[in-house]
PDB file of N, CA and C in Angstrom:
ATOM      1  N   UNK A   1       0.850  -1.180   0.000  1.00  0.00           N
ATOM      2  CA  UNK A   1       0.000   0.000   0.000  1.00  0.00           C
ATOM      3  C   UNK A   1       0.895   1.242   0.000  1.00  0.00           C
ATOM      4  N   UNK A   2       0.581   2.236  -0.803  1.00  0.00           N
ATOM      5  CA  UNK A   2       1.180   3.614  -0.809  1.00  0.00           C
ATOM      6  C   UNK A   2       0.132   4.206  -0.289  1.00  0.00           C
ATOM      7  N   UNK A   3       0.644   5.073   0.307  1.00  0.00           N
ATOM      8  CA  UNK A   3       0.270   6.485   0.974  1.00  0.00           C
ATOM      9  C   UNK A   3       1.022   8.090   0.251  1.00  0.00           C
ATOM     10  N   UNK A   4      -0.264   9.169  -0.200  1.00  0.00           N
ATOM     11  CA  UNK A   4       0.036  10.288  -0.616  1.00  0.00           C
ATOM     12  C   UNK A   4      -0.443  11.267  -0.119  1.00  0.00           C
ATOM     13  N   UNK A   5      -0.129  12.424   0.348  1.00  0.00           N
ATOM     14  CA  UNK A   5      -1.023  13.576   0.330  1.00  0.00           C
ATOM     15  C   UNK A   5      -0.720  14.354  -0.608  1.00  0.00           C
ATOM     16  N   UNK A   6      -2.100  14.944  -0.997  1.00  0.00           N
ATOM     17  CA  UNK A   6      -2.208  15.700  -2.261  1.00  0.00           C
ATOM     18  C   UNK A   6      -2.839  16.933  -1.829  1.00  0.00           C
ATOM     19  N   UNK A   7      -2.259  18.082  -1.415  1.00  0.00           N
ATOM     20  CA  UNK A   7      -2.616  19.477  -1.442  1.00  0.00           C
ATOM     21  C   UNK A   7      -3.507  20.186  -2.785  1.00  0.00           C
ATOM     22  N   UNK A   8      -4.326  20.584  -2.484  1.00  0.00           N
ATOM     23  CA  UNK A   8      -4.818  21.097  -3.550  1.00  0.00           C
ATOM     24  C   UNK A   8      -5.251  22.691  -3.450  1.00  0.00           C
ATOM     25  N   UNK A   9      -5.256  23.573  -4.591  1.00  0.00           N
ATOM     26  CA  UNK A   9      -5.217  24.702  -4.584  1.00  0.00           C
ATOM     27  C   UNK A   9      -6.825  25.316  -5.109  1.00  0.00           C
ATOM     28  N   UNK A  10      -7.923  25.909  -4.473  1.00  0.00           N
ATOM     29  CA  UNK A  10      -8.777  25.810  -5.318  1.00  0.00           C
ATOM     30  C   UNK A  10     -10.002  26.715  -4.643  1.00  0.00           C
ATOM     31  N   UNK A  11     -10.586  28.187  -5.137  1.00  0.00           N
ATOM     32  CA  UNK A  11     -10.955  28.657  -4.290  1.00  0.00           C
ATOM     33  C   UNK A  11     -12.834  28.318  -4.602  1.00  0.00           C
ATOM     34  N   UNK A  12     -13.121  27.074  -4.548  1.00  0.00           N
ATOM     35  CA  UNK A  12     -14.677  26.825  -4.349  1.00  0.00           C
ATOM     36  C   UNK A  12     -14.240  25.898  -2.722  1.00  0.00           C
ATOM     37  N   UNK A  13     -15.391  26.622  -2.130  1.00  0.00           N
ATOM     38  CA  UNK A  13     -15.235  26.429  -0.644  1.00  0.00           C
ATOM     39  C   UNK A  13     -15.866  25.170  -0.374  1.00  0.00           C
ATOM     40  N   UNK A  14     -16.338  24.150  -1.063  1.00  0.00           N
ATOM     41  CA  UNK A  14     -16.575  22.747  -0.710  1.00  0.00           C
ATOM     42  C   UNK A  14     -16.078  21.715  -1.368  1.00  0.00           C
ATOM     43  N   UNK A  15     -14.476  21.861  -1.888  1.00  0.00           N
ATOM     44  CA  UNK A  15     -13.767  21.053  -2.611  1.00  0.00           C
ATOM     45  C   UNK A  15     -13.567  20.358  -1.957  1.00  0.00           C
ATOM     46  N   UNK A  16     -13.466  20.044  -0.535  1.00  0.00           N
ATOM     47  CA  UNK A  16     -12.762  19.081   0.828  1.00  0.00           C
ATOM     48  C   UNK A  16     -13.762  17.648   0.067  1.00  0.00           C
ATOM     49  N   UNK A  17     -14.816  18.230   0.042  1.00  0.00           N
ATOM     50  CA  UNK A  17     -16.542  17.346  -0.110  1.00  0.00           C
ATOM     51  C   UNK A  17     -16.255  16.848  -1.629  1.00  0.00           C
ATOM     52  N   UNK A  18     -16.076  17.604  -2.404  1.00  0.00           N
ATOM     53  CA  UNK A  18     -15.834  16.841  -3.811  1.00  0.00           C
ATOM     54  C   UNK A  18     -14.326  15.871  -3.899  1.00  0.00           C
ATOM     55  N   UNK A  19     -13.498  16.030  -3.254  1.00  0.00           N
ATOM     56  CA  UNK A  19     -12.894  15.228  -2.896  1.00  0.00           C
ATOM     57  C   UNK A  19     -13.034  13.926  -2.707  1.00  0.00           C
ATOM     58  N   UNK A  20     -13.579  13.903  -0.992  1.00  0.00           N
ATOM     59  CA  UNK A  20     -14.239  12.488  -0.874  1.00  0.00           C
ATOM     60  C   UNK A  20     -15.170  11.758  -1.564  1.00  0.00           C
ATOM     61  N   UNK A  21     -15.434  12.317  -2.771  1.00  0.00           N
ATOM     62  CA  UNK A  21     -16.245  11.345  -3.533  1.00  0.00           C
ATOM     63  C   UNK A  21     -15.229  10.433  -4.486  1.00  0.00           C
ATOM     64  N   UNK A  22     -14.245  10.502  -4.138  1.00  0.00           N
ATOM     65  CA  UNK A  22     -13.044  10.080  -5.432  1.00  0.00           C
ATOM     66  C   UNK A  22     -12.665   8.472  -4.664  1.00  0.00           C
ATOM     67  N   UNK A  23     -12.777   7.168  -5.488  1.00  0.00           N
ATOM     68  CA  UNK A  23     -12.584   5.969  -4.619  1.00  0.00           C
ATOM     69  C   UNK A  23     -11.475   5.857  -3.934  1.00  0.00           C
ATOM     70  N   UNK A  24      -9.854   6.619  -4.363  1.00  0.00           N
ATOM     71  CA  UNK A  24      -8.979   6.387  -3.350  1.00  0.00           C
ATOM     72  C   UNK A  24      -8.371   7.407  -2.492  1.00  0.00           C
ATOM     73  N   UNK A  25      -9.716   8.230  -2.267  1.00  0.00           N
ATOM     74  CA  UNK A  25      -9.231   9.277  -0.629  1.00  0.00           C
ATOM     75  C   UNK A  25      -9.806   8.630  -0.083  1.00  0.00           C
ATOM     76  N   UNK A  26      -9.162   8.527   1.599  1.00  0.00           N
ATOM     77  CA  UNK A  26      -9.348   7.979   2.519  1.00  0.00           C
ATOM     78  C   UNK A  26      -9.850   8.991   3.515  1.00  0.00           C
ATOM     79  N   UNK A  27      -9.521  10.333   3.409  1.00  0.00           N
ATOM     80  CA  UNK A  27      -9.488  11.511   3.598  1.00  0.00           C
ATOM     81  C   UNK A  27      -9.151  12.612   3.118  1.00  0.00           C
ATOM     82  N   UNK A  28     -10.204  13.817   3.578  1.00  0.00           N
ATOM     83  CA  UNK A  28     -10.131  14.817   2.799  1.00  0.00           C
ATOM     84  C   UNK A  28     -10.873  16.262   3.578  1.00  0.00           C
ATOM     85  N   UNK A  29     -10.232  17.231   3.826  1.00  0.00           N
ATOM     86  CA  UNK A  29     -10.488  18.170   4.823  1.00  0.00           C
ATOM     87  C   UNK A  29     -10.274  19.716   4.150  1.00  0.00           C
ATOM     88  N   UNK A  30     -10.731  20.740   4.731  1.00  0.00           N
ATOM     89  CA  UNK A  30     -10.101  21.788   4.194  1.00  0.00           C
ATOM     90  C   UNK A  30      -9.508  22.452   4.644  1.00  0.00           C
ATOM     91  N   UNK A  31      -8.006  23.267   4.827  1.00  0.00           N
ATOM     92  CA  UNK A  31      -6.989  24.013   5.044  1.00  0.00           C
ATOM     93  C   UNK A  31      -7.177  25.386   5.539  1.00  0.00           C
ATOM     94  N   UNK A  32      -6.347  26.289   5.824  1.00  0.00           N
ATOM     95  CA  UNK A  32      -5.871  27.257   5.552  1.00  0.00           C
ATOM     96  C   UNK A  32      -4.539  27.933   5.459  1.00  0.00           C
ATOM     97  N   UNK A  33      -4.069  28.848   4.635  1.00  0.00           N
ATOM     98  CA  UNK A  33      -2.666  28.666   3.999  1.00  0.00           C
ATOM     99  C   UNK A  33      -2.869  28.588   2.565  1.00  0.00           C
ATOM    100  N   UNK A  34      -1.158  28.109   2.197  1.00  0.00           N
ATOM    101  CA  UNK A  34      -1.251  28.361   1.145  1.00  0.00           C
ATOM    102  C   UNK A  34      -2.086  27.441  -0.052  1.00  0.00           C
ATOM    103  N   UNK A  35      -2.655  26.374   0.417  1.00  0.00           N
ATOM    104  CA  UNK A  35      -3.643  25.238  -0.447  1.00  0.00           C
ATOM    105  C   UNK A  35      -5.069  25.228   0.669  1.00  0.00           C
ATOM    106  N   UNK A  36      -5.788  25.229  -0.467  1.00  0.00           N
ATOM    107  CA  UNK A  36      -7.649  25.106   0.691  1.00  0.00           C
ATOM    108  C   UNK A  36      -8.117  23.851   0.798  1.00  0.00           C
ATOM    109  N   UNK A  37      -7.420  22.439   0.534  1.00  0.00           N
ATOM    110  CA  UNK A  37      -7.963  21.333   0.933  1.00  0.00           C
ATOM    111  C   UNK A  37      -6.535  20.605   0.534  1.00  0.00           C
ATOM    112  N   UNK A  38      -7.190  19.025   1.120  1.00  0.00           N
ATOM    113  CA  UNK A  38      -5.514  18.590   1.809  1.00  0.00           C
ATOM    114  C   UNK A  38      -6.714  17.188   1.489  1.00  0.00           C
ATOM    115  N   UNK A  39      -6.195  15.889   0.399  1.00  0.00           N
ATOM    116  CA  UNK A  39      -6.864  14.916   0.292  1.00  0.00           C
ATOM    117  C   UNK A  39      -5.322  13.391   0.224  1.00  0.00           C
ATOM    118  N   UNK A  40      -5.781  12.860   1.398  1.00  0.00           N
ATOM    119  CA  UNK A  40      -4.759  12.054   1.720  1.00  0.00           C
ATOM    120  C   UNK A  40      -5.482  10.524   1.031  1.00  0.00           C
ATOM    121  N   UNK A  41      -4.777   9.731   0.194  1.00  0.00           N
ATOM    122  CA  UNK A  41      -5.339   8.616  -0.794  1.00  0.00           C
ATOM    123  C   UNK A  41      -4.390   7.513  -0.030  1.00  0.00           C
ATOM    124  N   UNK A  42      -4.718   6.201  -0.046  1.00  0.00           N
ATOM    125  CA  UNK A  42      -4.154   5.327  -0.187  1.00  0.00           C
ATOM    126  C   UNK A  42      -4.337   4.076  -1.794  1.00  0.00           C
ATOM    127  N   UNK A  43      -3.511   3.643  -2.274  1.00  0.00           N
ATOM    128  CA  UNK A  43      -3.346   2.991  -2.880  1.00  0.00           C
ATOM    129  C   UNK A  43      -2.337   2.045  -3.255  1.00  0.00           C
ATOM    130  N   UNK A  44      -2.759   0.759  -4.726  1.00  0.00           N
ATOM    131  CA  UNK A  44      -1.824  -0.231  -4.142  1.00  0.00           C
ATOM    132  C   UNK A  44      -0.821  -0.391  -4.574  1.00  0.00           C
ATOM    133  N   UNK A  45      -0.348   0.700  -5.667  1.00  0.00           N
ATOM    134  CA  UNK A  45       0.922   0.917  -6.611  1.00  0.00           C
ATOM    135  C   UNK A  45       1.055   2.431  -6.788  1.00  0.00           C
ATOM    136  N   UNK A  46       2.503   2.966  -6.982  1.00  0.00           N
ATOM    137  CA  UNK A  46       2.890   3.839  -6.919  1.00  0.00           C
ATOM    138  C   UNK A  46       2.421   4.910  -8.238  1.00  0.00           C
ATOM    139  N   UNK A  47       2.194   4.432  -8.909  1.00  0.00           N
ATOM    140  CA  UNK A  47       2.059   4.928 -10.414  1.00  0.00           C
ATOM    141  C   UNK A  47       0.662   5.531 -10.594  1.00  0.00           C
ATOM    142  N   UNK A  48      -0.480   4.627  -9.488  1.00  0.00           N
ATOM    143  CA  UNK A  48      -1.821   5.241  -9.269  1.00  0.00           C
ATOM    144  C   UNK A  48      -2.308   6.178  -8.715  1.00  0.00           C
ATOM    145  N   UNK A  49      -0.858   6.603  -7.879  1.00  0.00           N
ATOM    146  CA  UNK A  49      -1.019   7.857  -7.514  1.00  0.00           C
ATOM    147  C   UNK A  49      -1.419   9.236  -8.823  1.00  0.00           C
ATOM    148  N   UNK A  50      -0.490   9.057  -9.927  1.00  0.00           N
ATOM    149  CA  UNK A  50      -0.486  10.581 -11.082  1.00  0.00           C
ATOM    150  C   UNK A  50      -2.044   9.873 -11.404  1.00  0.00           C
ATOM    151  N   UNK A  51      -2.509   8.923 -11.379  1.00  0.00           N
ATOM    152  CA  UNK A  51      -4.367   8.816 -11.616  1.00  0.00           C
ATOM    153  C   UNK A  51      -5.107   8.932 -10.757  1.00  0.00           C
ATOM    154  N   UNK A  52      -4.777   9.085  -9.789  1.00  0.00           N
ATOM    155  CA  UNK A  52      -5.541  10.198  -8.694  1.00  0.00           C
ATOM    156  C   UNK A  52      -5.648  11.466  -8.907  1.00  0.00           C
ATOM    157  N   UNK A  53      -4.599  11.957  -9.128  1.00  0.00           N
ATOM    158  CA  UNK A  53      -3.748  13.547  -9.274  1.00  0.00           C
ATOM    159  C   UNK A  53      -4.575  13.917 -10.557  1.00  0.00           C
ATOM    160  N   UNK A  54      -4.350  13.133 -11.681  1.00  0.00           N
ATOM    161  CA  UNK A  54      -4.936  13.580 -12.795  1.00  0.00           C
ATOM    162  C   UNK A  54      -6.736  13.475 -12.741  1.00  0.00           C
ATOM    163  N   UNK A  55      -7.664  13.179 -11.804  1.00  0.00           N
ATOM    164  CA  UNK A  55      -9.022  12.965 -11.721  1.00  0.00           C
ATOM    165  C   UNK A  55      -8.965  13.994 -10.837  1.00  0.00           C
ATOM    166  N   UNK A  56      -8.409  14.407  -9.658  1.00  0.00           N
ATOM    167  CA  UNK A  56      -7.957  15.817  -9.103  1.00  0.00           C
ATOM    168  C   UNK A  56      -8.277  17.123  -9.725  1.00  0.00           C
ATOM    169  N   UNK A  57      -7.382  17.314 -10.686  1.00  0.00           N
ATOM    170  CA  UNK A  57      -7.200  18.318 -11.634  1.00  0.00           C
ATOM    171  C   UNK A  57      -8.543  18.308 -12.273  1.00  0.00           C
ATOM    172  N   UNK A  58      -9.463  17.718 -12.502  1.00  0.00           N
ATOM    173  CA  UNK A  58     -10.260  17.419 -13.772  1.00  0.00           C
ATOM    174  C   UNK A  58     -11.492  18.323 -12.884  1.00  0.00           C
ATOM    175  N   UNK A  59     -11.336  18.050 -11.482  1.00  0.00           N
ATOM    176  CA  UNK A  59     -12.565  18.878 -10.510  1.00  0.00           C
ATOM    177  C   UNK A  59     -12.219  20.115 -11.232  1.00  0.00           C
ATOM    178  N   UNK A  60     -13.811  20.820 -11.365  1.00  0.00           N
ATOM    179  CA  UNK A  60     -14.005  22.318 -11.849  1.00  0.00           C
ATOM    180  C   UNK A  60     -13.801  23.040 -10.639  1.00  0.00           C
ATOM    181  N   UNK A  61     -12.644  23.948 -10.833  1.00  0.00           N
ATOM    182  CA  UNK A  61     -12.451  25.268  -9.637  1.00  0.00           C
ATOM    183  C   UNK A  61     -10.600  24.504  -9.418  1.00  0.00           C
ATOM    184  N   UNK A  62     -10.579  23.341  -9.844  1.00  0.00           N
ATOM    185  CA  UNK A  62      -8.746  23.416  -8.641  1.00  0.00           C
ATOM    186  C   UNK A  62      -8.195  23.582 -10.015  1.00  0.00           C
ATOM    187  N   UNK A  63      -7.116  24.506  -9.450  1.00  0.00           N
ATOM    188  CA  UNK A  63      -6.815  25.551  -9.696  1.00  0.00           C
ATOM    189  C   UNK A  63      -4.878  24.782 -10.188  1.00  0.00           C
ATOM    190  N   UNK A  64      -4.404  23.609  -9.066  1.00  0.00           N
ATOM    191  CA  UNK A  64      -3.481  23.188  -8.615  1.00  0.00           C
ATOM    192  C   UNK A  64      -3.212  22.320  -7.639  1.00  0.00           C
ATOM    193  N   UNK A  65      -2.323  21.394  -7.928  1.00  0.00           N
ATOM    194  CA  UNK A  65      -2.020  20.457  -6.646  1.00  0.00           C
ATOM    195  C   UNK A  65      -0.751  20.127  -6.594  1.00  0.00           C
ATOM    196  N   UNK A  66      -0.325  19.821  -5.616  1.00  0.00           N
ATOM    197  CA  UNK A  66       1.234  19.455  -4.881  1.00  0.00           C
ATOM    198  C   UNK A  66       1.030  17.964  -4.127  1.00  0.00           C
ATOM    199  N   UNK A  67       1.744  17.041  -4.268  1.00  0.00           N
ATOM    200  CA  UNK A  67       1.624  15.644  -4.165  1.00  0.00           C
ATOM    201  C   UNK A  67       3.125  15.319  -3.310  1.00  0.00           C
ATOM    202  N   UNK A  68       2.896  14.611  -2.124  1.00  0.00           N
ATOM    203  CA  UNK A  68       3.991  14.348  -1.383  1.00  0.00           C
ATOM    204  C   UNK A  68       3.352  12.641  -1.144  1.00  0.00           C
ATOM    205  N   UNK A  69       4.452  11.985  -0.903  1.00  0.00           N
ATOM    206  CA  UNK A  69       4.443  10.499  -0.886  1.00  0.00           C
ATOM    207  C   UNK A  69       4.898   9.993   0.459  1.00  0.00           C
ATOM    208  N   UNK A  70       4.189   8.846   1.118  1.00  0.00           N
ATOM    209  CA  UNK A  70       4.932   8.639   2.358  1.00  0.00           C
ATOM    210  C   UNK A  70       5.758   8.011   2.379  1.00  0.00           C
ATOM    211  N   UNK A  71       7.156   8.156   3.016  1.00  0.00           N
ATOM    212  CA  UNK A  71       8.181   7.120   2.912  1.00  0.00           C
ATOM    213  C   UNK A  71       8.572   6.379   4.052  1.00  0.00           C
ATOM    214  N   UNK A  72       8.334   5.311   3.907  1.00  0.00           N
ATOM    215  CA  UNK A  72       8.498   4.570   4.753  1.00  0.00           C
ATOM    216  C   UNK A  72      10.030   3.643   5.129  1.00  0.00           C
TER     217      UNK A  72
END
């Protein structure tokens, strides 16, 4: 299993919520600073992460995202 958090940049104020509709967030909240929601995914290969990221981007309003990986 991989673990990512994916910051996202995006000023519609219930992106946290469109988030969690995506099958591999596990969580998903909204920020303040420099990104307005913060959607942490697990999955079972590394590579499924940029197909998260890229269904991310596709939400109307984000704007941007920043993707950090957990290392274990």
């Amino acid at each position: 299993m991989v673990r990512a958090i994916i910051l996202v940049k995006s000023p519609k104020k219930l992106i946290s919520v469109k988030l969690k509709k995506l099958t591999s967030i596990v969580d998903s909240f909204p920020t303040s600073g420099q990104f307005d929601a913060v959607a942490i995914i697990d999955v079972e290969q590394l590579v499924q992460i940029k197909e998260v990221t890229n269904e991310i981007q596709k939400i109307s309003g984000v704007e941007r995202t920043e993707t950090m990986v957990e290392v274990q």
